[in-house]
Protein backbone atom coordinates (compact mmCIF):
# COMPACT_ATOMS: atom_id res chain seq x y z
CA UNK A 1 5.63 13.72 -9.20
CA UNK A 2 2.94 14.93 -11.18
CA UNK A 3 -0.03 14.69 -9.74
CA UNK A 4 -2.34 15.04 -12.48
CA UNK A 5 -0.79 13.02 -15.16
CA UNK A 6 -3.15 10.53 -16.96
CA UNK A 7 -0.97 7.94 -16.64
CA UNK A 8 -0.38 8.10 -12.55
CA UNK A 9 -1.40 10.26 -9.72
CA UNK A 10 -4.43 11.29 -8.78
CA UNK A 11 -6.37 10.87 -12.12
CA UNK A 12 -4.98 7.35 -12.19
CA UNK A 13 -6.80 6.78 -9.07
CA UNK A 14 -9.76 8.31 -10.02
CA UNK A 15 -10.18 5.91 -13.20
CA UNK A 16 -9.22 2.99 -10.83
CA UNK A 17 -12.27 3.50 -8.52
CA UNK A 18 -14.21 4.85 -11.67
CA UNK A 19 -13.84 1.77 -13.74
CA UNK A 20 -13.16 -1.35 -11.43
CA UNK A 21 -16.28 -3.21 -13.28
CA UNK A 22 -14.21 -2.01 -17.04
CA UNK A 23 -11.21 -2.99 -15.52
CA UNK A 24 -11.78 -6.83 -14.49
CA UNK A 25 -11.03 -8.33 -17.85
CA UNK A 26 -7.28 -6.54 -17.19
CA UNK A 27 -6.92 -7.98 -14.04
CA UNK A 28 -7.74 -11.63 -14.65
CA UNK A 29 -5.12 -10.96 -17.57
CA UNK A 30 -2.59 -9.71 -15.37
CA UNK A 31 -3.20 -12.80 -12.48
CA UNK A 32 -3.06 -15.42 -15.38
CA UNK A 33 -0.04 -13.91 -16.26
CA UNK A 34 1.60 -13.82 -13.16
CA UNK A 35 0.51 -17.24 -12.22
CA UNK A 36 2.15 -18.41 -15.20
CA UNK A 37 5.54 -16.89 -14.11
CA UNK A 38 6.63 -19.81 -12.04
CA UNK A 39 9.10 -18.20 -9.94
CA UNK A 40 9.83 -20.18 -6.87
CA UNK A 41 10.76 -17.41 -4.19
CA UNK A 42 9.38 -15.84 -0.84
CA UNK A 43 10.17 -12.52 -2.02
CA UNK A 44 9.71 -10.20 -4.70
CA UNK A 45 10.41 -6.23 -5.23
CA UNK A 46 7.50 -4.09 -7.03
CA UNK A 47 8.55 -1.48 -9.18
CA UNK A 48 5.39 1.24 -9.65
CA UNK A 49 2.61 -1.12 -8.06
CA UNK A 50 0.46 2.05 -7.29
CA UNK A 51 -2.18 1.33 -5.02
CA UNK A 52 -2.24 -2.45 -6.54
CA UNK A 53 -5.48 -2.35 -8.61
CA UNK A 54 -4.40 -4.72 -11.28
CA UNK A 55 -2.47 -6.56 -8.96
CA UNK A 56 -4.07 -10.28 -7.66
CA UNK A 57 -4.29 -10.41 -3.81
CA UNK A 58 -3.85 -14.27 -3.56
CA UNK A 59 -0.52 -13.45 -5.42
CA UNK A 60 0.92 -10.95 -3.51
CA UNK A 61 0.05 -13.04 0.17
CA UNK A 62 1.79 -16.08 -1.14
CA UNK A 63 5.30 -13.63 -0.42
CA UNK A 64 6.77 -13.38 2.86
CA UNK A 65 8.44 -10.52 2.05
CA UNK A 66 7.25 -7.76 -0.47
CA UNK A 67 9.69 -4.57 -1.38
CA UNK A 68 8.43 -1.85 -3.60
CA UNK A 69 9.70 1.45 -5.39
CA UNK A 70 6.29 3.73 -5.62
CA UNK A 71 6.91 7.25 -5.67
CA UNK A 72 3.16 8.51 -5.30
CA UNK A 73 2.41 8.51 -1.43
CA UNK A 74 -1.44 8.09 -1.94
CA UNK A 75 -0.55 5.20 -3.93
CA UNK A 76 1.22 3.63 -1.12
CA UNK A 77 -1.49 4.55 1.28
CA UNK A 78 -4.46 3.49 -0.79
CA UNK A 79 -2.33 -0.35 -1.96
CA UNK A 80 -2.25 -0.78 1.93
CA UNK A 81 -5.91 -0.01 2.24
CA UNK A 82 -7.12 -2.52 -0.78
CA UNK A 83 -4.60 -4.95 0.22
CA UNK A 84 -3.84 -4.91 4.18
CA UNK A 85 0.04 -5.63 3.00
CA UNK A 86 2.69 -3.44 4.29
CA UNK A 87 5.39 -2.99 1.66
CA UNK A 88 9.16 -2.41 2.32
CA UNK A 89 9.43 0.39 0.43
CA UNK A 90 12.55 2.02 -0.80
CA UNK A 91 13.06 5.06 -0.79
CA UNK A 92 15.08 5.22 -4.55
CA UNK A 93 13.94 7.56 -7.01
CA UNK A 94 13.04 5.55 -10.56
CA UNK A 95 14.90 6.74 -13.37
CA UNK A 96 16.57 4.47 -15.99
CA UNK A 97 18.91 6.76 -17.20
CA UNK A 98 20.51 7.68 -13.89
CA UNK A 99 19.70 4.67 -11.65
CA UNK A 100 20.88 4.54 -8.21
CA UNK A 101 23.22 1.92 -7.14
CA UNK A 102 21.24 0.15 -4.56
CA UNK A 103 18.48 -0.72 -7.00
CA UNK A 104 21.53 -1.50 -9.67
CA UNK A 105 23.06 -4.39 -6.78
CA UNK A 106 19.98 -5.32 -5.30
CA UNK A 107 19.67 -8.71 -4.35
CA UNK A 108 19.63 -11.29 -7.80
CA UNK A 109 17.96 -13.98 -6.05
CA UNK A 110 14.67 -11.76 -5.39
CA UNK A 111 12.28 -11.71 -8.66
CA UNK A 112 11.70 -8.16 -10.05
CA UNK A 113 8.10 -6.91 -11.51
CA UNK A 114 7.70 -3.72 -13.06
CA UNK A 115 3.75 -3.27 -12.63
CA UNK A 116 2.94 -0.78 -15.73
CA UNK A 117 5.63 1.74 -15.28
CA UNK A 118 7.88 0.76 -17.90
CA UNK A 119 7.41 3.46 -20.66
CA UNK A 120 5.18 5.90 -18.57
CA UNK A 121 8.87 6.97 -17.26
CA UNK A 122 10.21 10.09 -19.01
CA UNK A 123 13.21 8.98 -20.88
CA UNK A 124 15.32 10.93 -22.95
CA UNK A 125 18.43 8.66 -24.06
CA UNK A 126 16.39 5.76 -24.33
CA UNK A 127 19.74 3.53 -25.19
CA UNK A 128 20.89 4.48 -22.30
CA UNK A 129 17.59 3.65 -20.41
CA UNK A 130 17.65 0.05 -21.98
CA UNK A 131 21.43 -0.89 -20.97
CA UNK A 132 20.64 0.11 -17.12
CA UNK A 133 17.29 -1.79 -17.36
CA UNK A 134 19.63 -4.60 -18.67
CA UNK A 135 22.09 -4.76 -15.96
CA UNK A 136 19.01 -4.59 -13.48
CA UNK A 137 17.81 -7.53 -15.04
CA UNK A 138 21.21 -9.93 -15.85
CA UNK A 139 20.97 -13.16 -13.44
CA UNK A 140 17.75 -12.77 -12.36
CA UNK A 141 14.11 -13.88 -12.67
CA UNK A 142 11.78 -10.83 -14.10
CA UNK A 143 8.47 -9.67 -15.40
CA UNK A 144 6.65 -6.67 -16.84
CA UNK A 145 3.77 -5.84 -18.38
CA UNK A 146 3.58 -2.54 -19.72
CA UNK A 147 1.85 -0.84 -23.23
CA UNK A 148 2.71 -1.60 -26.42
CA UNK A 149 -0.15 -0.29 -28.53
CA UNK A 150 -2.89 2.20 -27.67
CA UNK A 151 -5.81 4.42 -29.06
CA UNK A 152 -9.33 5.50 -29.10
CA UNK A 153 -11.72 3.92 -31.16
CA UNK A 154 -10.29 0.68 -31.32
CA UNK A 155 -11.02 -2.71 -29.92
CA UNK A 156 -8.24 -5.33 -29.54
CA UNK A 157 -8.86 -8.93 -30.81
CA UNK A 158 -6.34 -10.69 -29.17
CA UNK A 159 -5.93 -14.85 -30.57
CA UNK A 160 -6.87 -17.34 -28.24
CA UNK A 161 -4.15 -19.36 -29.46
CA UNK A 162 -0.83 -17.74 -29.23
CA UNK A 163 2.76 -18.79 -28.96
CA UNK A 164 4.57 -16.99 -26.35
CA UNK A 165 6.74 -15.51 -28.56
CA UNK A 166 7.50 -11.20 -29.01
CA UNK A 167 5.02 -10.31 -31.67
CA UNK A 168 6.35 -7.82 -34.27
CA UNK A 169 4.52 -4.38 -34.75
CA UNK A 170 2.69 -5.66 -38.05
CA UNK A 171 1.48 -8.57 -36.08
CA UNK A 172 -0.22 -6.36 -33.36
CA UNK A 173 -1.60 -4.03 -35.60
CA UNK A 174 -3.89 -7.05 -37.43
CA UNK A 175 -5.27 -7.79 -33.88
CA UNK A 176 -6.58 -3.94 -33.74
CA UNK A 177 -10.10 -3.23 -34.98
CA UNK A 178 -12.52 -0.04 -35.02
CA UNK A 179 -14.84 -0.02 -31.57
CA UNK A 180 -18.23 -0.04 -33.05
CA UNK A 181 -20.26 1.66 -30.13
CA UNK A 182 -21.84 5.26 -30.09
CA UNK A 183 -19.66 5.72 -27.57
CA UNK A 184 -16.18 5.98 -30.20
CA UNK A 185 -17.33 6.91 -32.85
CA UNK A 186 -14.67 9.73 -33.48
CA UNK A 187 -11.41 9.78 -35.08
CA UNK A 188 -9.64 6.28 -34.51
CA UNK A 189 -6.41 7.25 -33.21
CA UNK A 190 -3.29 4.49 -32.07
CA UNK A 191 0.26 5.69 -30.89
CA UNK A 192 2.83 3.20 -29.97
CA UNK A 193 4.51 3.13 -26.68
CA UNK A 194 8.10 3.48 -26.44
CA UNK A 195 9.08 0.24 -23.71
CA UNK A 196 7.65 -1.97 -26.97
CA UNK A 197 11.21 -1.96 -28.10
CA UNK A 198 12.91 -2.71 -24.47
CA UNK A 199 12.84 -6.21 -24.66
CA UNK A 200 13.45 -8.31 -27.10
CA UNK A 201 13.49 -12.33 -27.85
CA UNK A 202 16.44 -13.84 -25.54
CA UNK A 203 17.25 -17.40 -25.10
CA UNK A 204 19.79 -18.65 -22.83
CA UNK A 205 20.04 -22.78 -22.68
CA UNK A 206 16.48 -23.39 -22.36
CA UNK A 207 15.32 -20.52 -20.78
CA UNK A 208 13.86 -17.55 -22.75
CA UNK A 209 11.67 -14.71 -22.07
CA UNK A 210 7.81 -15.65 -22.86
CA UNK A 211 5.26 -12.96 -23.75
CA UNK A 212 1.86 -12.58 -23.43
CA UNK A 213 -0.69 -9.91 -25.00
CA UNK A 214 -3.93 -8.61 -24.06
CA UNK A 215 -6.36 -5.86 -24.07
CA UNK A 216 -7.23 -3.20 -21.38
CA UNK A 217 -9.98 -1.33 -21.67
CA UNK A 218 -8.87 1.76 -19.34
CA UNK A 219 -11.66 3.87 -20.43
CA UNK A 220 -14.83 3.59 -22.39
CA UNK A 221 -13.38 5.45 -25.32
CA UNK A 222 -9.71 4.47 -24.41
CA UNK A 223 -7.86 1.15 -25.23
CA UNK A 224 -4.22 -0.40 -24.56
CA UNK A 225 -2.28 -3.52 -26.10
CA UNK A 226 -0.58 -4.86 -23.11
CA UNK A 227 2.32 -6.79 -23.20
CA UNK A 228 3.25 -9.30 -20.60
CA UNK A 229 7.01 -10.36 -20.54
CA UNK A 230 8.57 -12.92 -18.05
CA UNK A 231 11.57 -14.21 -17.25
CA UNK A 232 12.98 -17.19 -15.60
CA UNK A 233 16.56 -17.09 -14.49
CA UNK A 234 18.16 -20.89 -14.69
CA UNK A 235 18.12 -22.31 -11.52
CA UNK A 236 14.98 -20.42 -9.99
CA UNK A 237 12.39 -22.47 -11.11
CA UNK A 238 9.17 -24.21 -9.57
């Protein structure tokens, strides 16, 4: 693991305790989002939670049972710390394009939320990546939110009134708007992340995935689209 990557490690933890206050708006998002996933279980596994800053702690109590996959070890110390939960973690390494089995067969009946990793994974064959993220998924309920969009100088201007339907690139792009403070002014820049294109509209009966978009401010002079995708597999239901 890199230690020092932006995305994870030690700078990751640095902006988490840096920017709690910045970060609030992102974590109602994410516990709205959640509590909208109506998954009816007393378990679920955490793929990348890090040291949970995003994650709600009145969520993750009402499991009896909570497995995670987090490679960073003073992630896994510090999520204990913030949350007094002890984690099953396994002990699987998290690539897409050469999964190991036991995550591949893991239980269907237990939910599955990727917490931000998808997309800050390297990936190389990224069809590949996407038809092992697919098995993981089939016959079972799922979430993610991850980056779509992101940039400096920008603000995000989210609707209020949404359908819950995958937004096309075009779409997002209208809700992006230049960040007016002293603060950004310098070259706009917005790059779009590569797990946009990993899920995609799916209905089956009445069941489809729903999304969900909204800003993070990760930084002052730093902004992300989020997207939120859930999953309810027929069957588990509240």
């Amino acid at each position: 693991m890199n230690f020092l990557n932006s995305t994870g490690g030690l700078i990751y933890h640095i902006r988490a305790k840096r920017y709690t206050s910045l970060w609030s708006a992102h974590r109602s998002a994410v516990q709205s989002f959640l509590e909208n996933w109506l998954i009816d279980s007393d378990e679920i596994l955490l793929i990348g939670p890090s040291g949970g800053y995003s994650l709600p702690l009145s969520w993750l109590r009402s499991f009896k049972r909570i497995i995670a996959i987090e490679p960073d070890p003073l992630a896994r110390m510090i999520f204990q710390s913030r949350t007094g939960l002890r984690p099953e973690y396994l002990k699987l390494k998290l690539d897409l394009e050469n999964p190991d089995p036991v995550i591949q067969s893991f239980d269907r009946a237990v939910p599955i939320l990727f917490c931000n990793i998808l997309g800050q994974l390297p990936v190389k064959n990224e069809y590949l990546a996407i038809k092992n993220l697919n098995t993981l998924l089939e016959g079972r309920s799922y979430a993610s939110y991850h980056d779509v969009l992101s940039g400096k100088g920008i603000q995000v201007r989210v609707p209020t009134q949404s359908n819950s339907k995958k937004k096309s690139v075009n779409e997002l792009r209208a809700w992006i708007k230049p960040e007016d403070s002293l603060v950004t002014r310098e070259k706009i820049e917005l790059n779009q992340h590569q797990a946009y294109d990993w899920f995609q509209q799916a209905v089956t009966n009445t069941f489809e995935q729903k999304f969900t978009y909204w800003e993070w401010a990760i930084t002052p002079s730093q902004t992300q689209l989020i997207e939120g995708v859930s999953y309810l597999q027929e069957g588990i239901k509240k």
